[in-house]
Protein backbone atom coordinates (compact mmCIF):
# COMPACT_ATOMS: atom_id res chain seq x y z
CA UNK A 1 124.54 24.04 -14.10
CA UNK A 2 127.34 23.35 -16.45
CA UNK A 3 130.65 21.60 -15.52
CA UNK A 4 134.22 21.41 -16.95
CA UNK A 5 134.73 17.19 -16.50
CA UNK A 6 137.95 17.97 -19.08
CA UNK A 7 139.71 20.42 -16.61
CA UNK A 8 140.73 18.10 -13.88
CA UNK A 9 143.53 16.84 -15.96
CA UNK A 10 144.74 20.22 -17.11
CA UNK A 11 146.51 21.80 -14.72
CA UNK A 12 147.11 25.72 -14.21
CA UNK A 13 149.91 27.91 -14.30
CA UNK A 14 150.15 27.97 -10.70
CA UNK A 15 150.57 24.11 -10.65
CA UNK A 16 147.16 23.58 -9.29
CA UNK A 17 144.52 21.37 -11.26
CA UNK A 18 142.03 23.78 -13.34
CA UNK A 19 138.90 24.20 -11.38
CA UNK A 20 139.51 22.23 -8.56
CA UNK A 21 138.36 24.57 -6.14
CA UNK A 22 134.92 24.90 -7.81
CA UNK A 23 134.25 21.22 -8.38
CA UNK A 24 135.26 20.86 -4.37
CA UNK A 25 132.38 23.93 -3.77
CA UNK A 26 130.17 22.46 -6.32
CA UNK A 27 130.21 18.43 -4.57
CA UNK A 28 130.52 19.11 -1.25
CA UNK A 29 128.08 17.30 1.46
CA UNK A 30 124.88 19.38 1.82
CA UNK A 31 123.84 20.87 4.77
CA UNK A 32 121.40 22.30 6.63
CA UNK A 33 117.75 21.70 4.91
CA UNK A 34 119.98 20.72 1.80
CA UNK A 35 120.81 17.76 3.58
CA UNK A 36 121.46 14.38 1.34
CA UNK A 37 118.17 12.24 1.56
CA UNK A 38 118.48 9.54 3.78
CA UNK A 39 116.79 6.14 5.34
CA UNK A 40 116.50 3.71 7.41
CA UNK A 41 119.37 0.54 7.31
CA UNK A 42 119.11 -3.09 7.11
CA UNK A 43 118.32 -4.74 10.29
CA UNK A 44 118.83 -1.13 11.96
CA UNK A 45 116.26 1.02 13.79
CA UNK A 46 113.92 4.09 12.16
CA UNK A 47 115.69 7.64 11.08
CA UNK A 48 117.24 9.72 13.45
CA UNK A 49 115.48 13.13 13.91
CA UNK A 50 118.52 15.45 14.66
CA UNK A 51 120.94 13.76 12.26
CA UNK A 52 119.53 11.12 9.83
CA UNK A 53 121.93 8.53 8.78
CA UNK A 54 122.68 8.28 4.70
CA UNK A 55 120.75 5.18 3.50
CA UNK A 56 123.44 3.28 2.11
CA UNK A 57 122.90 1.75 -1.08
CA UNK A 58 121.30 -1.55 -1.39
CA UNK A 59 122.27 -1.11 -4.85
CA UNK A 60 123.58 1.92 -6.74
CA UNK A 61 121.93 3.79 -9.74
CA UNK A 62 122.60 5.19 -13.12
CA UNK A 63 122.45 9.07 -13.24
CA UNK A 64 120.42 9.84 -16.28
CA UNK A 65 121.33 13.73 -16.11
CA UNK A 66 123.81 15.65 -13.66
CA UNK A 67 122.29 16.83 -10.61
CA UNK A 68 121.89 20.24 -8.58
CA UNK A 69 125.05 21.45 -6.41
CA UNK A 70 122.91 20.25 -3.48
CA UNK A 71 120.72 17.21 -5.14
CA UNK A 72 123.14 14.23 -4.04
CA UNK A 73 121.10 11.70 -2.21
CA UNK A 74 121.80 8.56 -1.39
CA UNK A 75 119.66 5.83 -3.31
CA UNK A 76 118.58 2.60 -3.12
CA UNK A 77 118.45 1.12 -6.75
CA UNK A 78 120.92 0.14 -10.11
CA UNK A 79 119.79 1.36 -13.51
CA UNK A 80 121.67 -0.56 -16.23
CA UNK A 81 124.34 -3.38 -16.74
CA UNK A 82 123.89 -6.42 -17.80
CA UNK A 83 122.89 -10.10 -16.55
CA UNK A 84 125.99 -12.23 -16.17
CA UNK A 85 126.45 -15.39 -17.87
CA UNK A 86 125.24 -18.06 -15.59
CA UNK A 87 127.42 -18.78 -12.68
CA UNK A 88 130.48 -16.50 -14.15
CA UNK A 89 130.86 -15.33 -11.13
CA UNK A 90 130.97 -18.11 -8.44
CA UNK A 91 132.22 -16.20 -5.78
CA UNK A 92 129.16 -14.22 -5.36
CA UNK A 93 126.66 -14.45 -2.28
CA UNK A 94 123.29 -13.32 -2.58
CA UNK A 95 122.41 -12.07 1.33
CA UNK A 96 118.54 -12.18 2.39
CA UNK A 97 118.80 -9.75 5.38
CA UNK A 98 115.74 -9.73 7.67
CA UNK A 99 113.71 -11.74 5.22
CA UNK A 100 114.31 -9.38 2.27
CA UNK A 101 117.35 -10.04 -0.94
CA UNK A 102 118.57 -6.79 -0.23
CA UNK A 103 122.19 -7.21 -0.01
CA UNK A 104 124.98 -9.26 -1.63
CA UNK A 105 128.55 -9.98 -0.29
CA UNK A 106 131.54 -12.94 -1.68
CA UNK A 107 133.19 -15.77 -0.45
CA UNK A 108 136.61 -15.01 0.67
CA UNK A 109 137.28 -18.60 2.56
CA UNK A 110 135.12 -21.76 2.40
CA UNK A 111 133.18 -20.41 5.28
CA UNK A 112 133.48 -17.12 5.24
CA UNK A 113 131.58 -14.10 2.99
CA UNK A 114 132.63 -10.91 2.87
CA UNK A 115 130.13 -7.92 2.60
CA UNK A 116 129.46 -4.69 3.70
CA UNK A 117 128.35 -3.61 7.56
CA UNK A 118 125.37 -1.39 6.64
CA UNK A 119 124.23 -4.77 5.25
CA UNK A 120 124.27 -5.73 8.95
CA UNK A 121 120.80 -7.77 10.39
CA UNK A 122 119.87 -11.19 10.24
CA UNK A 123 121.40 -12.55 7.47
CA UNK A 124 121.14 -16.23 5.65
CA UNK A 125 123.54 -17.00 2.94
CA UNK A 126 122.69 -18.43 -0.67
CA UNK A 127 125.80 -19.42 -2.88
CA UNK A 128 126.13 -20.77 -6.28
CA UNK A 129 122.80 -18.52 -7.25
CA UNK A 130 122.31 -17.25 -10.66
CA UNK A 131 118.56 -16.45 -10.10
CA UNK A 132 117.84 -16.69 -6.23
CA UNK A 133 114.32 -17.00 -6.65
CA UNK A 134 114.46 -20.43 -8.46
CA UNK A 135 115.88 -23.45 -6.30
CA UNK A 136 118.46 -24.19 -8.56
CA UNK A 137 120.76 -27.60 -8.15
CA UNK A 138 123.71 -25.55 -8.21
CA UNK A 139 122.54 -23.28 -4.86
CA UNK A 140 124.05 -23.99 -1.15
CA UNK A 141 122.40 -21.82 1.97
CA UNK A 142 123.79 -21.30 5.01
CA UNK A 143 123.32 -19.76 8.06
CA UNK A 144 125.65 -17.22 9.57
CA UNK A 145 127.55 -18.83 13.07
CA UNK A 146 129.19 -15.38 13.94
CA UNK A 147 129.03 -11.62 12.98
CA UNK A 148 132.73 -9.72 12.48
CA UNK A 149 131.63 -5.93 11.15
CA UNK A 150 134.84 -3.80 11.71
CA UNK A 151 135.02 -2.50 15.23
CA UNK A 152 135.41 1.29 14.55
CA UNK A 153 132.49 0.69 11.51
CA UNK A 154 129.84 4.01 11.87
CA UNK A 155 128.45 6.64 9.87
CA UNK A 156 128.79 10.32 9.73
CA UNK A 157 127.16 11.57 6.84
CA UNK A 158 127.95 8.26 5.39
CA UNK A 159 129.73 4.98 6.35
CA UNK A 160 133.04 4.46 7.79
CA UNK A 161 135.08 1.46 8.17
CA UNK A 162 132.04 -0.58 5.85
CA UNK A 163 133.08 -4.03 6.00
CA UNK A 164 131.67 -7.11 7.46
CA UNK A 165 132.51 -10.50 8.19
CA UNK A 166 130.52 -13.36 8.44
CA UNK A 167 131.41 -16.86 9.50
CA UNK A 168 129.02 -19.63 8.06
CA UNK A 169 127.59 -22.69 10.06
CA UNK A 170 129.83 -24.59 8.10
CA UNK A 171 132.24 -24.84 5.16
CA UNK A 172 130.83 -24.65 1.45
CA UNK A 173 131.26 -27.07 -1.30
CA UNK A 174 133.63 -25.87 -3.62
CA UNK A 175 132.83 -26.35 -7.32
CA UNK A 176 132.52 -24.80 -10.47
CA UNK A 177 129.28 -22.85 -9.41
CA UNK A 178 130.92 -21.66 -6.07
CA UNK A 179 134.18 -20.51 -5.49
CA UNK A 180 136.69 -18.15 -3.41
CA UNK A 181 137.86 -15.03 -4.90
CA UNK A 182 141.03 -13.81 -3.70
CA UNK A 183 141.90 -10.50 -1.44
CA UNK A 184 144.72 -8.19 -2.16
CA UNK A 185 148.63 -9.06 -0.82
CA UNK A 186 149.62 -5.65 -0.17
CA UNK A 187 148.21 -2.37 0.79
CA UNK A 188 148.68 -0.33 -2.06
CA UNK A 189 145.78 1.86 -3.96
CA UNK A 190 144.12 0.34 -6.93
CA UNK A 191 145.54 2.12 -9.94
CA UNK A 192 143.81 4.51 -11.75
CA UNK A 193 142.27 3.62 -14.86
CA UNK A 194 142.27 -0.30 -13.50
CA UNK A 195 139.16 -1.69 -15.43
CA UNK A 196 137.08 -3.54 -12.77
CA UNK A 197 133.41 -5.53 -12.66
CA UNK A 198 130.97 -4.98 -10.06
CA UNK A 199 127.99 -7.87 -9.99
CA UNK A 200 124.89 -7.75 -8.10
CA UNK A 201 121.17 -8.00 -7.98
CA UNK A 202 118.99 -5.89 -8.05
CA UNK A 203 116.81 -3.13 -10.24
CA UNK A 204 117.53 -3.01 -14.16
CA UNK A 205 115.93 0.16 -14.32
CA UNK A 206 113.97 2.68 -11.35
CA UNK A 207 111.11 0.53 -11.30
CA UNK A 208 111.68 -3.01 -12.38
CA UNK A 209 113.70 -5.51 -10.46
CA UNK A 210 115.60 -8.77 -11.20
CA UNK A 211 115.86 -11.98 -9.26
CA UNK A 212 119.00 -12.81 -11.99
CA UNK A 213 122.49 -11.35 -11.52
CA UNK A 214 124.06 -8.58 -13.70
CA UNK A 215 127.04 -7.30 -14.20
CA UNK A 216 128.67 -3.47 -15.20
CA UNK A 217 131.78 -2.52 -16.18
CA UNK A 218 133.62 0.58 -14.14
CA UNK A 219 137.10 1.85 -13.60
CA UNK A 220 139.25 2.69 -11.04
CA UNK A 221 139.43 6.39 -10.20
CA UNK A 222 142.88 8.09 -8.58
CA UNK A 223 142.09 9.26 -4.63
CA UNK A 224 143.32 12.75 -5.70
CA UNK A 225 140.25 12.90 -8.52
CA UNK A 226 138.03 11.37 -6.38
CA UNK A 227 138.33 13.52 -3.41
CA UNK A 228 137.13 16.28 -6.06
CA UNK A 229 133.77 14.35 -5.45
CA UNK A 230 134.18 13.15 -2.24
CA UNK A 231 135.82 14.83 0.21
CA UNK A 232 134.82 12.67 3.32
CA UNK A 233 137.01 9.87 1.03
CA UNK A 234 139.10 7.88 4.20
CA UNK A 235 141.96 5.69 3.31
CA UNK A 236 139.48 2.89 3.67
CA UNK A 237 137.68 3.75 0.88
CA UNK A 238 138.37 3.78 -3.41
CA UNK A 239 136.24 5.11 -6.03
CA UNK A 240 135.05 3.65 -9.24
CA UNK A 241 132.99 5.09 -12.37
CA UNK A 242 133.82 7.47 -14.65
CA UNK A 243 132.53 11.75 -14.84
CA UNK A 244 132.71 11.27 -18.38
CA UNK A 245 129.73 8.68 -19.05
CA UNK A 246 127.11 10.14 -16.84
CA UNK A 247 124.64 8.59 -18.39
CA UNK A 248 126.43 5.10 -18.25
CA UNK A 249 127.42 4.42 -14.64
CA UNK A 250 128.62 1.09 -12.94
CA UNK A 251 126.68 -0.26 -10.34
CA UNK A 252 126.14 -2.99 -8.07
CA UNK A 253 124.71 -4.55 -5.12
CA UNK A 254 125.78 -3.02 -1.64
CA UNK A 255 128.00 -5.47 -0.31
CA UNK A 256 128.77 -6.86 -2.98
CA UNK A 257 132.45 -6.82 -4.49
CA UNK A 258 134.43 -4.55 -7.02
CA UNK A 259 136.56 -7.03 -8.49
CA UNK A 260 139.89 -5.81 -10.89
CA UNK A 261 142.14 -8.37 -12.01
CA UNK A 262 140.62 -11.52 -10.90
CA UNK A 263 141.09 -9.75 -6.67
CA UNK A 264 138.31 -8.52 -4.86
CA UNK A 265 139.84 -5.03 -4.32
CA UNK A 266 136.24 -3.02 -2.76
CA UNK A 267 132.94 -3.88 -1.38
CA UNK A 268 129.79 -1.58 -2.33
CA UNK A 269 129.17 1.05 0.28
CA UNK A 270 127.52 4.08 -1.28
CA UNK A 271 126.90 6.74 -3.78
CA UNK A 272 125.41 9.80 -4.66
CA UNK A 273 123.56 10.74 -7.99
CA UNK A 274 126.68 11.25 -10.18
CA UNK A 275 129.95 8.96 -10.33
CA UNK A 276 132.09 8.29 -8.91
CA UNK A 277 130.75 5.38 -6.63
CA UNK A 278 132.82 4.71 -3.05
CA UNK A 279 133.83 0.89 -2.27
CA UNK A 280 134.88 -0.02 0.44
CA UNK A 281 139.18 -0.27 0.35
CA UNK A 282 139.74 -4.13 1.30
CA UNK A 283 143.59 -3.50 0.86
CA UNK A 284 143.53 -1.33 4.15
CA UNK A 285 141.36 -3.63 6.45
CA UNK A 286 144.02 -6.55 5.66
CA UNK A 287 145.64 -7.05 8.77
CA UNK A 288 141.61 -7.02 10.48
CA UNK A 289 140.53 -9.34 8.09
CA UNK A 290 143.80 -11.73 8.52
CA UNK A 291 142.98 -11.58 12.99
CA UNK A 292 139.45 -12.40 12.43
CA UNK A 293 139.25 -15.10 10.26
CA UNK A 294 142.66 -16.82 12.11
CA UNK A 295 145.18 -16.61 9.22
């Protein structure tokens, strides 16, 4: 199956984007026995035999070669990046959810991490990790006081509303290996082309995994492109990654965050086997996020 990646930006005499309605026909959700593969959540119960829910990604993958109209499931591991200098990223929380690393999520307040709902079960906190499976001085754990997913968070096809809250039993020790990352002040989209950094842990390729964090590179892609892709896109959700380096996608741990600019700006929430990737939009939930955590 061959596709025009060029054409989106060319547009036609008729003032329409060239192609559009054939990259809509050629993305669009399977159905029927076509149906996107799917799995069972984090802390959630087994499939569902009328209408299976998408697993979300623990972490996202690397596409290798472009898919089949109809061959866009939902997976559970990253292929590629790179490990992260030690402690760059302080703000990151590596989530053991029901006994198993299987999630990640950021600090937002001194007792408060940020991560996706689908990431939902019973969670314990580790901050100031670079490797999680070595008790390093640097590491705090916690454990979660209070659960805050978003109240209209749920899944059709894949997940609405993906965003989490968690208060921990008490405040963290700020220093150079943990830290807060800042939220967006407005509302407004990410714009396109933003360069952004998604970190997580998880699989450096589809069979090895790594107890050290890494790090890819990704960009910001405009809602009218992405909804080329993904036409279930909500205004709680942005896309990152790029349809012209398929064999070079940005991934990171579910729950994790896509950070542009210094701000966390998405969370990880899912993906299919070609870019672009959907975050959570952390812009939209503001006003949520603001009520819950008493700002």
């Amino acid at each position: 199956m061959q596709i025009c990646v060029d054409c989106l930006d060319q547009p036609s005499s008729d003032g329409f984007l060239a192609s559009e309605f054939h990259w809509a026909e050629a993305i669009k959700p399977a159905t029927g026995q076509q149906e996107a593969e799917v799995g069972t959540e984090p802390g959630r119960g087994p499939r569902n035999s009328e209408m299976e829910r998408p697993q979300c990604l623990l972490l996202l993958f690397s596409l290798l070669s472009y898919p089949s109209a109809h061959a866009g499931a939902l997976r559970s591991q990253i292929v590629g990046g790179q490990e992260a200098k030690p402690h760059s990223r302080p703000y990151m929380a590596a989530l053991k959810v029901s006994d198993r690393f299987n999630c990640g999520g950021f600090l937002v307040a001194p007792d408060w991490v940020m991560t996706a709902a689908h990431c939902m079960g019973d969670i314990s906190v580790i901050l100031g990790a670079h490797n999680y499976h070595i008790p390093e001085a640097s590491q705090q754990m916690f454990a979660v006081e209070s659960y805050h997913p978003h109240p209209e968070y749920g899944e059709r096809y894949v997940p609405y509303n993906d965003i989490l809250l968690l208060k921990l039993s008490h405040k963290a020790n700020l220093n150079k290996y943990v830290q807060v990352i800042p939220l967006p002040k407005s509302s407004s989209d990410i714009p396109a082309d933003t360069k952004c950094i998604v970190s997580g842990w998880g699989y450096i390729d589809q069979e090895v995994a790594t107890d050290k964090l890494f790090e890819i590179n990704t960009t910001a892609m405009s809602r009218r492109k992405c909804l080329l892709f993904h036409p279930e896109l909500s205004d709680g959700m942005v896309c990152a990654g790029s349809y012209h380096k398929l064999s070079d996608v940005n991934y990171g741990d579910s729950g994790g965050p896509l950070v542009c600019n210094g701000v966390a700006q998405g969370i990880v929430s899912y993906g299919f086997q070609f870019p672009p990737s959907v975050y959570t939009r952390i812009a939209h939930y503001l006003p949520w996020i603001r009520k819950t955590m008493g700002q």
